[in-house]
PDB file of N, CA and C in Angstrom:
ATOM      1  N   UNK A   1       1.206   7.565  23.890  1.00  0.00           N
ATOM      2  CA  UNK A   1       1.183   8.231  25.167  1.00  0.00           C
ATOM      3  C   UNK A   1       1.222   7.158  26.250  1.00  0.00           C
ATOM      4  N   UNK A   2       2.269   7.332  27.211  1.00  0.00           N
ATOM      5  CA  UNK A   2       2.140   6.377  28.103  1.00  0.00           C
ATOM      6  C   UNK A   2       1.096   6.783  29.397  1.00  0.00           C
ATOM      7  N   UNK A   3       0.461   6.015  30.177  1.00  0.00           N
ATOM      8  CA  UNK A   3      -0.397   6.395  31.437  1.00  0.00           C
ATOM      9  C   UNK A   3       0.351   5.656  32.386  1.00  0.00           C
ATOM     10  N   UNK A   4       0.769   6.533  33.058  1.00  0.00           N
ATOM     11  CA  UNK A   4       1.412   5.793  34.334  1.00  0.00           C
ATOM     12  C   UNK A   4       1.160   5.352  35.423  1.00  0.00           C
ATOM     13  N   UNK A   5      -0.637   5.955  35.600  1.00  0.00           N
ATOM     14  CA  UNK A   5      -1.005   5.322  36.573  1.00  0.00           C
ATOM     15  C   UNK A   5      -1.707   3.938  36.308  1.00  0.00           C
ATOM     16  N   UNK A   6      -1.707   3.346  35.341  1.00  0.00           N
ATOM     17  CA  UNK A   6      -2.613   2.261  35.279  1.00  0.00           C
ATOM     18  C   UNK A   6      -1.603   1.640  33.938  1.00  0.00           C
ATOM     19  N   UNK A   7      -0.239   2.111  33.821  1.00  0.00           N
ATOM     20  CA  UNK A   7       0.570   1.478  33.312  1.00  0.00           C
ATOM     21  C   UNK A   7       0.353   0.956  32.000  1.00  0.00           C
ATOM     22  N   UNK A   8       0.054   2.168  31.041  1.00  0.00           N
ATOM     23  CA  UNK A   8      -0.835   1.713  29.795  1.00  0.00           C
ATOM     24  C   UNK A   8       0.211   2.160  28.786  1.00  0.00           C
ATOM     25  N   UNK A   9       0.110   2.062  27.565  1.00  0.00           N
ATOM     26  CA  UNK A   9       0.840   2.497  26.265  1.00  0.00           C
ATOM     27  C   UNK A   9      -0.698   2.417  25.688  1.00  0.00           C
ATOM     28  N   UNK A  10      -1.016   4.061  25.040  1.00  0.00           N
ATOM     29  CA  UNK A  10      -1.784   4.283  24.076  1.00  0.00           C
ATOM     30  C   UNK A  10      -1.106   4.740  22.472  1.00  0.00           C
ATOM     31  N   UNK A  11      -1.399   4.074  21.662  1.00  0.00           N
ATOM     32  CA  UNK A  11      -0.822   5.009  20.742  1.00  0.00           C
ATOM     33  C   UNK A  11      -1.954   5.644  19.730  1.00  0.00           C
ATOM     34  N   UNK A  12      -1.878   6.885  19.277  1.00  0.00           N
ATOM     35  CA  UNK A  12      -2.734   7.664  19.149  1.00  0.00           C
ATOM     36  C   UNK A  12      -2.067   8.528  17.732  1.00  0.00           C
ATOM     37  N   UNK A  13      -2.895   8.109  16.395  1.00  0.00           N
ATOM     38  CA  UNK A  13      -2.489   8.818  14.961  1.00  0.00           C
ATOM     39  C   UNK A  13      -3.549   9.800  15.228  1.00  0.00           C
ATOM     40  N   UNK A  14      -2.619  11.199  15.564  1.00  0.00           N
ATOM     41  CA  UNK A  14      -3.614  12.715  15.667  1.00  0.00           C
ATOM     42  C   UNK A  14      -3.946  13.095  13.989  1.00  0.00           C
ATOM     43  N   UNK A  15      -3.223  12.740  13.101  1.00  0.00           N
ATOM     44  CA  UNK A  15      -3.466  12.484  11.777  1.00  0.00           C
ATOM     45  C   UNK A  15      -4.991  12.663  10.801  1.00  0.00           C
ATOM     46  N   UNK A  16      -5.778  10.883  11.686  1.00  0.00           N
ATOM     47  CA  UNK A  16      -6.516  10.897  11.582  1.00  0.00           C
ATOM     48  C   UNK A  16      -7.691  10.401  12.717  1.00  0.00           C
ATOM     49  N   UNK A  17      -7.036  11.053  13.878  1.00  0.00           N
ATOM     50  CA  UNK A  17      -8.063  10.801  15.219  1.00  0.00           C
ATOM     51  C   UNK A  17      -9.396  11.170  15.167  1.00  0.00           C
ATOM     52  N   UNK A  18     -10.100  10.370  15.553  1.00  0.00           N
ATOM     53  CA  UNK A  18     -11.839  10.965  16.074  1.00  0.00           C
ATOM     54  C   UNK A  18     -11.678   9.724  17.119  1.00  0.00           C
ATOM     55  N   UNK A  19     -12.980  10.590  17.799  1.00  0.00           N
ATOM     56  CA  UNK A  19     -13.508   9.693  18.955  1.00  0.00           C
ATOM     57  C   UNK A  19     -13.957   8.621  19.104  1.00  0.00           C
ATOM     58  N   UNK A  20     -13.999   7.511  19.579  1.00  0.00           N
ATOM     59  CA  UNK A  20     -15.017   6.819  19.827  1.00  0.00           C
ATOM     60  C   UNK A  20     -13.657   5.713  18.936  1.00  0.00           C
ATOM     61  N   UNK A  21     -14.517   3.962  18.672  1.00  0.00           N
ATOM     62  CA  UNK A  21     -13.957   2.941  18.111  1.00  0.00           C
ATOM     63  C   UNK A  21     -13.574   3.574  16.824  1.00  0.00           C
ATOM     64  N   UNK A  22     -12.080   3.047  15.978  1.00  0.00           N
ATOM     65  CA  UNK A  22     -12.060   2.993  14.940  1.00  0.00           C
ATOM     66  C   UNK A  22     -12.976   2.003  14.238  1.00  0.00           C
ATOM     67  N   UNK A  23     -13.600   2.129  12.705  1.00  0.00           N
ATOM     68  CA  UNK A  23     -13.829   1.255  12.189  1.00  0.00           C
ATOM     69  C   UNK A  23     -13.585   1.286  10.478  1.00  0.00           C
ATOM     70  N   UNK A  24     -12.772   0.364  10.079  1.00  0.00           N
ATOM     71  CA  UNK A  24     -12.423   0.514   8.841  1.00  0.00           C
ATOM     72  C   UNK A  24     -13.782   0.375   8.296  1.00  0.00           C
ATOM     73  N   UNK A  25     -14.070   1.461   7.090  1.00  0.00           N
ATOM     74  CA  UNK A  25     -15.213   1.420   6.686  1.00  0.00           C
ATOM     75  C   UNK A  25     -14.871   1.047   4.997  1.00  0.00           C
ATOM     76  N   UNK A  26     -13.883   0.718   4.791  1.00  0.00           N
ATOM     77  CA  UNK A  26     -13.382   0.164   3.378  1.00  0.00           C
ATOM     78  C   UNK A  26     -12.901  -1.277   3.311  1.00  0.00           C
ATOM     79  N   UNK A  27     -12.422  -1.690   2.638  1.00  0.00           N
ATOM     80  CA  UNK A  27     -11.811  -3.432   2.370  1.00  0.00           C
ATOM     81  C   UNK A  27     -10.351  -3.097   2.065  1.00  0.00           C
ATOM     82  N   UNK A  28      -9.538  -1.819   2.851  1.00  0.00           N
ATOM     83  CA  UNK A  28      -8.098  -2.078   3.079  1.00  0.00           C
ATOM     84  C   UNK A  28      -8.135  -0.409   3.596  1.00  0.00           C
ATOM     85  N   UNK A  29      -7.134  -0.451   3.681  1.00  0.00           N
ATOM     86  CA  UNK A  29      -6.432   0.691   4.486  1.00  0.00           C
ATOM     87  C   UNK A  29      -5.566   1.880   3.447  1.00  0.00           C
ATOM     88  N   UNK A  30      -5.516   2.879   3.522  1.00  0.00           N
ATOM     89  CA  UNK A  30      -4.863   3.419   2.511  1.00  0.00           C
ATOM     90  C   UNK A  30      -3.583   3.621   2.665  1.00  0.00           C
ATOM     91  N   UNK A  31      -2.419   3.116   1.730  1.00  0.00           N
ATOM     92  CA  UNK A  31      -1.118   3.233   1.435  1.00  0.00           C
ATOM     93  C   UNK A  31      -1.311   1.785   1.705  1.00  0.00           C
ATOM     94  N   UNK A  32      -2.086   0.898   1.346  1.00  0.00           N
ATOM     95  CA  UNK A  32      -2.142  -0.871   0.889  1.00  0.00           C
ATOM     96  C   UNK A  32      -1.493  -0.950  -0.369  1.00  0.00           C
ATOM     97  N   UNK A  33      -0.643  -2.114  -0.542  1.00  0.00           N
ATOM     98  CA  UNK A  33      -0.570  -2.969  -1.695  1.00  0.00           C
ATOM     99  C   UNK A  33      -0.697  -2.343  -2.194  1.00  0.00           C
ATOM    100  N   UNK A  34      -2.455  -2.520  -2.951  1.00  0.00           N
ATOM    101  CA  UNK A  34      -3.114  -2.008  -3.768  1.00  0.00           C
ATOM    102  C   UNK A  34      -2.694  -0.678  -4.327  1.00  0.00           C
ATOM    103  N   UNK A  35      -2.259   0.106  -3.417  1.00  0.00           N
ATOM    104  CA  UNK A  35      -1.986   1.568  -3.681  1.00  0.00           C
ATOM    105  C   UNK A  35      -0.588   2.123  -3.719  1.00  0.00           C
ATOM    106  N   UNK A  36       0.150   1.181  -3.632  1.00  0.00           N
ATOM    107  CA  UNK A  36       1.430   1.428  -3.933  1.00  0.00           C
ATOM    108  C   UNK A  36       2.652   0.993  -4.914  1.00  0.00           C
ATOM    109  N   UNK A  37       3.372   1.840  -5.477  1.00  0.00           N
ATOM    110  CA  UNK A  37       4.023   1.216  -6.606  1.00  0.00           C
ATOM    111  C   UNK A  37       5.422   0.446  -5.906  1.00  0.00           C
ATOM    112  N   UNK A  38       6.031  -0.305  -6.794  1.00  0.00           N
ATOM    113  CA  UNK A  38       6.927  -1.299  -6.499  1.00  0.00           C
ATOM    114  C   UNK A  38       7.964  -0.440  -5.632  1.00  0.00           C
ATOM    115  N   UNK A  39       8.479   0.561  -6.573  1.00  0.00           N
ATOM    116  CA  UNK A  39       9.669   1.476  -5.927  1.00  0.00           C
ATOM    117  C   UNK A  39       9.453   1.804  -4.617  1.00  0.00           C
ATOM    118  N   UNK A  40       8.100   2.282  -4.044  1.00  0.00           N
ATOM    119  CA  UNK A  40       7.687   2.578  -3.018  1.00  0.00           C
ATOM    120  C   UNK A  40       8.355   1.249  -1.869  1.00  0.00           C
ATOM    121  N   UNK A  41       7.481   0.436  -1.871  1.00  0.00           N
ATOM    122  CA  UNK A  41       8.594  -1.014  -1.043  1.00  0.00           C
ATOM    123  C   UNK A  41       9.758  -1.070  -0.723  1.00  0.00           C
ATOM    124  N   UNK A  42      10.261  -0.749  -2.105  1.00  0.00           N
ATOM    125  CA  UNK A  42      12.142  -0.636  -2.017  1.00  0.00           C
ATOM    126  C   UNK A  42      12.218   0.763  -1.580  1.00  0.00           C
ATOM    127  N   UNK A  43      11.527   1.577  -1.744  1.00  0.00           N
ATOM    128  CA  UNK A  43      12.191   3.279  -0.618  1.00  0.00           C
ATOM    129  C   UNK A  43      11.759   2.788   0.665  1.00  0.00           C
ATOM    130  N   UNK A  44      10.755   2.419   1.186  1.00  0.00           N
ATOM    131  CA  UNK A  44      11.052   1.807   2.578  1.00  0.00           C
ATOM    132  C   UNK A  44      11.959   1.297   2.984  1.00  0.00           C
ATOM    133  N   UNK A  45      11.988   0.081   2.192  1.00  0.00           N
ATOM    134  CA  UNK A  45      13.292  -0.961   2.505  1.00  0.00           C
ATOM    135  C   UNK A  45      14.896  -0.230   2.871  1.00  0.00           C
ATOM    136  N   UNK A  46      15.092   0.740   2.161  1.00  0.00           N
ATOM    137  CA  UNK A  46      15.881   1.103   1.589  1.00  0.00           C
ATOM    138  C   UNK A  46      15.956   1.740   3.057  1.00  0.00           C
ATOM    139  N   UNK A  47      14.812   3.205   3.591  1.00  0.00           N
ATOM    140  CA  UNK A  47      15.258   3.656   4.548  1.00  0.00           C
ATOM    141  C   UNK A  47      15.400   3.124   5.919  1.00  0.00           C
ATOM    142  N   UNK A  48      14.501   1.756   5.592  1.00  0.00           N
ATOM    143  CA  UNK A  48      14.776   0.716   7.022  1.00  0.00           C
ATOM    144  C   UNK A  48      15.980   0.707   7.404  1.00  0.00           C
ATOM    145  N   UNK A  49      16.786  -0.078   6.441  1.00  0.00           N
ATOM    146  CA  UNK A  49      18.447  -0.469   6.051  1.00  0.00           C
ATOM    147  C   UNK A  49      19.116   1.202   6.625  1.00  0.00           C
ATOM    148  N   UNK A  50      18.578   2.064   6.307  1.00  0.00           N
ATOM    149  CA  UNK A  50      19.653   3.557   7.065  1.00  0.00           C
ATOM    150  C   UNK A  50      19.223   3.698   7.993  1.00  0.00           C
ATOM    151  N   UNK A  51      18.192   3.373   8.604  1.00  0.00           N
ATOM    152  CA  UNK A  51      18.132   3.894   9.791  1.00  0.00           C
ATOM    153  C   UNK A  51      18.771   2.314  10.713  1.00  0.00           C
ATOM    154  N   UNK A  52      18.678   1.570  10.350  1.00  0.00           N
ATOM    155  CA  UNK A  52      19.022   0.373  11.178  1.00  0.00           C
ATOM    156  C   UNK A  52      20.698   0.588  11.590  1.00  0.00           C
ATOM    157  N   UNK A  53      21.304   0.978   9.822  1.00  0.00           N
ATOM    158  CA  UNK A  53      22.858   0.344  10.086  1.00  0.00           C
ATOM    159  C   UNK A  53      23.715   1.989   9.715  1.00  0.00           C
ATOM    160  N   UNK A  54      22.514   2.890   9.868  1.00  0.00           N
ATOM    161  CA  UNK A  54      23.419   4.221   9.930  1.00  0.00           C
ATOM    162  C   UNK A  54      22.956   5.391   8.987  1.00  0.00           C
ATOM    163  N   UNK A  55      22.704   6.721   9.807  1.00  0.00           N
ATOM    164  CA  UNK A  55      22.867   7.487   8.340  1.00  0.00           C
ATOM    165  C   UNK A  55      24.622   7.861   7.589  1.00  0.00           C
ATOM    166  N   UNK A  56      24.200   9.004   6.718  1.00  0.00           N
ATOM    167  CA  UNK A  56      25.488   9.257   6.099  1.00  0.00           C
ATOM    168  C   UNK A  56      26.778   9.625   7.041  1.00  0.00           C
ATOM    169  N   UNK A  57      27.617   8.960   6.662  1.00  0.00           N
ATOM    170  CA  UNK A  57      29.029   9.671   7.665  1.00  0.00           C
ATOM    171  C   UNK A  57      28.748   8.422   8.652  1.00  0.00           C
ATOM    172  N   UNK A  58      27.803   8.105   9.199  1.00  0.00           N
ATOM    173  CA  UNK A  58      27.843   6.954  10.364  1.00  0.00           C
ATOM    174  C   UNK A  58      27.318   5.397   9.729  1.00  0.00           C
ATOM    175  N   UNK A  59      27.484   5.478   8.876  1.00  0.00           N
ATOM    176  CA  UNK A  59      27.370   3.878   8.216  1.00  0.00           C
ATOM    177  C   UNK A  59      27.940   2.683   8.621  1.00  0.00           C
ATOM    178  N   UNK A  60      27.575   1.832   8.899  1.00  0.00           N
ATOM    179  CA  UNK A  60      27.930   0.538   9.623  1.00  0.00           C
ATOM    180  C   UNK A  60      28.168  -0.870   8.427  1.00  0.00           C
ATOM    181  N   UNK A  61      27.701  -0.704   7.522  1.00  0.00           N
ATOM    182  CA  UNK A  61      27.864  -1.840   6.593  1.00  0.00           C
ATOM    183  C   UNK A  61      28.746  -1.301   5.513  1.00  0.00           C
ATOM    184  N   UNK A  62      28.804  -2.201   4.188  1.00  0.00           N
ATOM    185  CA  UNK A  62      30.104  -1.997   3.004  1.00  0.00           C
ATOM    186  C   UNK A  62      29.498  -0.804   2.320  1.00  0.00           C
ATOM    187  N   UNK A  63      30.706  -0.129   1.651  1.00  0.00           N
ATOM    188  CA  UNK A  63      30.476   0.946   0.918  1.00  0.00           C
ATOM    189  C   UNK A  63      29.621   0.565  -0.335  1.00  0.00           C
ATOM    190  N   UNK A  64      29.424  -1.084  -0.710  1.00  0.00           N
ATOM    191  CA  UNK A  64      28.307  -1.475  -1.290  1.00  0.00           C
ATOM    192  C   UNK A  64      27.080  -1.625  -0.891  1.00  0.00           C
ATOM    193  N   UNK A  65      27.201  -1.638   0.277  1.00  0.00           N
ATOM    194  CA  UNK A  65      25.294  -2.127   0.228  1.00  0.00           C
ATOM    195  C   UNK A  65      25.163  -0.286   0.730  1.00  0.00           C
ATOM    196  N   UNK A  66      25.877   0.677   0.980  1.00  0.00           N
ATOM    197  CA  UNK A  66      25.557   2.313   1.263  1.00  0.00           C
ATOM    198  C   UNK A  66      24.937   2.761  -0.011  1.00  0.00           C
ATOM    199  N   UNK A  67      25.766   1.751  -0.926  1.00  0.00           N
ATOM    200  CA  UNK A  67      25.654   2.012  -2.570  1.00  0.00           C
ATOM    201  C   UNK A  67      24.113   1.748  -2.631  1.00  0.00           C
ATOM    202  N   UNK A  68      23.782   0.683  -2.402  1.00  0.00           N
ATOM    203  CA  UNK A  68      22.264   0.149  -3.047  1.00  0.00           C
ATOM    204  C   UNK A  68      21.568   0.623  -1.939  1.00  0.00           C
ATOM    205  N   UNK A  69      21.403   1.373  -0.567  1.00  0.00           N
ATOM    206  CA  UNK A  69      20.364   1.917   0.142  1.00  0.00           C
ATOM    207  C   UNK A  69      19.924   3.117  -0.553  1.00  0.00           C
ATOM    208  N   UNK A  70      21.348   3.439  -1.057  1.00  0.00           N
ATOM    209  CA  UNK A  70      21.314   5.213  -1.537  1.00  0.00           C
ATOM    210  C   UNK A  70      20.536   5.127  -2.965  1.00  0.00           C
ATOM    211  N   UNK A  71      20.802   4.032  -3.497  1.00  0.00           N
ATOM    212  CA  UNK A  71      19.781   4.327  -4.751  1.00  0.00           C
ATOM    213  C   UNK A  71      18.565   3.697  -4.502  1.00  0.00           C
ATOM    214  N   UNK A  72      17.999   3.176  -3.281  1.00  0.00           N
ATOM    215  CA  UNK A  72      16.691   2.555  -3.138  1.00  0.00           C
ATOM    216  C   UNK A  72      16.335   3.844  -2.596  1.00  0.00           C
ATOM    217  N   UNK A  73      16.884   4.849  -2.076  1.00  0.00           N
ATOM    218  CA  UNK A  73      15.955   5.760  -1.445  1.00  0.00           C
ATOM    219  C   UNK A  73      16.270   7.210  -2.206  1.00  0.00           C
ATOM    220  N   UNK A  74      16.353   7.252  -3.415  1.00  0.00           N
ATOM    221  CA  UNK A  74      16.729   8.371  -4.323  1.00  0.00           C
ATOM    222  C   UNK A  74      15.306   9.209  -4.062  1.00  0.00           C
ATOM    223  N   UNK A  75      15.763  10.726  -4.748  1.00  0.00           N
ATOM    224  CA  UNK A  75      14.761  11.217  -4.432  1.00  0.00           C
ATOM    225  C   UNK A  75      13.414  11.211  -5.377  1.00  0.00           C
ATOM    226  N   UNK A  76      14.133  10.613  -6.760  1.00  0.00           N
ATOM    227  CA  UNK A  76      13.514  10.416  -7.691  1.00  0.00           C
ATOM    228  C   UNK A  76      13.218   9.146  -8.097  1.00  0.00           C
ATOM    229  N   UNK A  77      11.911   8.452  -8.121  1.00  0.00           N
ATOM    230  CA  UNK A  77      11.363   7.137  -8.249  1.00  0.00           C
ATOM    231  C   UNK A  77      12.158   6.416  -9.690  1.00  0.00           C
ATOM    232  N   UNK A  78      12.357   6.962 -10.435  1.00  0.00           N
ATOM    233  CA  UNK A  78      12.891   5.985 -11.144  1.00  0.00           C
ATOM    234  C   UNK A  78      14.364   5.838 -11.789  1.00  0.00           C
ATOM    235  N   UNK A  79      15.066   6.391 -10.339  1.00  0.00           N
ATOM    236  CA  UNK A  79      16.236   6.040 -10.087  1.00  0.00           C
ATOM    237  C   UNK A  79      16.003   4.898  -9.369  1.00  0.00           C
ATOM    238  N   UNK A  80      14.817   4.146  -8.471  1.00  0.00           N
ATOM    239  CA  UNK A  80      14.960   3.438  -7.188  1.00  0.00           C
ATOM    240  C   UNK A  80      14.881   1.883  -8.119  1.00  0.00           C
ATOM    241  N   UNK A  81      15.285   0.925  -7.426  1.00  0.00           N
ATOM    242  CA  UNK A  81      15.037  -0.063  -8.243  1.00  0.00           C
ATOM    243  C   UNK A  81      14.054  -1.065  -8.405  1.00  0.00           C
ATOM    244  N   UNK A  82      13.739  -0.952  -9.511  1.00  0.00           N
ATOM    245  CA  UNK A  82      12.538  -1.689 -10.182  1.00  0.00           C
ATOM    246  C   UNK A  82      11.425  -2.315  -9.049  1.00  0.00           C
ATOM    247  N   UNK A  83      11.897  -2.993  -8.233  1.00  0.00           N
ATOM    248  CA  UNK A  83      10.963  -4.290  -7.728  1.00  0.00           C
ATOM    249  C   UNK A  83      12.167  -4.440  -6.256  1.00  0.00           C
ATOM    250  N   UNK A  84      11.161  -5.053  -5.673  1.00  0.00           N
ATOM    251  CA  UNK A  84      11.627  -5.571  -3.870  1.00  0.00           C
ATOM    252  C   UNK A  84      12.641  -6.380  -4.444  1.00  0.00           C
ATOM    253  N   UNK A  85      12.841  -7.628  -5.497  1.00  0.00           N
ATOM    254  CA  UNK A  85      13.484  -8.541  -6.044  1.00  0.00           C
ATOM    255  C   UNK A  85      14.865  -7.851  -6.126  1.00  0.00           C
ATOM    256  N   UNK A  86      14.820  -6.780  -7.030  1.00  0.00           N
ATOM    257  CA  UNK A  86      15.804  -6.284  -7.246  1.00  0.00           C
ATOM    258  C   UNK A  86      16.896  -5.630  -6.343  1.00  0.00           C
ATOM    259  N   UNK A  87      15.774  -4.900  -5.517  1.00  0.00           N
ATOM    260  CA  UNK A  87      16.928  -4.765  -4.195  1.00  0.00           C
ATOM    261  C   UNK A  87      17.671  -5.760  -3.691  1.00  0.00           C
ATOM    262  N   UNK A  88      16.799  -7.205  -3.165  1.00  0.00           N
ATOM    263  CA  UNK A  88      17.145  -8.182  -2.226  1.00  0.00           C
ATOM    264  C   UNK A  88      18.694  -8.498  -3.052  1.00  0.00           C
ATOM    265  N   UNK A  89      18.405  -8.766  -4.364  1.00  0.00           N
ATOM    266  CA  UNK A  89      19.710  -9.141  -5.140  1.00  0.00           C
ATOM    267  C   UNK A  89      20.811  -8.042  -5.216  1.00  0.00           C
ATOM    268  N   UNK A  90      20.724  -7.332  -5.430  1.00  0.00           N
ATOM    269  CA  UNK A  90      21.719  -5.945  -4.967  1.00  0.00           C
ATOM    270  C   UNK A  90      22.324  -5.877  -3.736  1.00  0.00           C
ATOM    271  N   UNK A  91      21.385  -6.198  -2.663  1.00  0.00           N
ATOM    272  CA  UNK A  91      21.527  -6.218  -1.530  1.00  0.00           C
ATOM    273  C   UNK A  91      23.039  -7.277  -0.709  1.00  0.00           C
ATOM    274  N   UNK A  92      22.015  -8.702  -1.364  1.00  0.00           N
ATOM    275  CA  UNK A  92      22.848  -9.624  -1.140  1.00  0.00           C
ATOM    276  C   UNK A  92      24.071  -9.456  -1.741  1.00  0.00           C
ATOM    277  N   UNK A  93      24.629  -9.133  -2.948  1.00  0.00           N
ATOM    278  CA  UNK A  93      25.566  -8.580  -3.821  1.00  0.00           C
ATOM    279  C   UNK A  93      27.073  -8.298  -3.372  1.00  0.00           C
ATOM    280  N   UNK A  94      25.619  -6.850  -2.517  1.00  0.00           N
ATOM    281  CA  UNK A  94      26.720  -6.015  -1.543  1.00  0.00           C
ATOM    282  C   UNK A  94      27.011  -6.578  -1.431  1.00  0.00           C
ATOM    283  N   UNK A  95      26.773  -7.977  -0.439  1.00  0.00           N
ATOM    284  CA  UNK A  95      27.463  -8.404   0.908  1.00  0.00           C
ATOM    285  C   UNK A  95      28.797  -9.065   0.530  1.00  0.00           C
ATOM    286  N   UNK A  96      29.060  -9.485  -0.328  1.00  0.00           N
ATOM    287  CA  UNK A  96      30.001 -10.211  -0.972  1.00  0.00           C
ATOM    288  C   UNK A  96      31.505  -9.810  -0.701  1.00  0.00           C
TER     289      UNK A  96
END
């Protein structure tokens, strides 16, 4: 939310809002590391890369690397590939 009289940017997760200071009352945050599987990384990655360089029909990079976003962000996890590693190398691939 912006305040315009005092020229502020608040940003505000109604999610999980309450009043007063946040305070992490654990030793990480949930959807950490800890709590996420590899594929998960690469479906981010994956939808970073579409939203950066295009969705479908408006794609901006090779019909290879459309290739390896589309299977990093399948709808089914173990279509996505293995490990962050695996994308980066796919990735780079594309570029070729």
């Amino acid at each position: 939310m912006y305040d315009a009289a005092n020229e502020q940017v608040r940003l505000v997760d109604l999610d999980g809002y309450r009043p007063g200071p946040y305070v992490l009352e654990t030793d990480r945050q949930y959807g950490s590391r800890r709590f996420m599987a590899p594929e998960e990384f690469v479906y981010t990655l994956g939808r970073t890369a579409r939203v950066l360089l295009g969705e479908a029909g408006h794609w901006r990079g090779s019909a290879a690397s459309e290739q390896v976003v589309d299977r990093a962000t399948a709808d089914e996890p173990a279509t996505r590939s293995g490990s962050v590693d695996a994308f980066a190398a796919a990735w780079l691939d594309s570029r070729v």
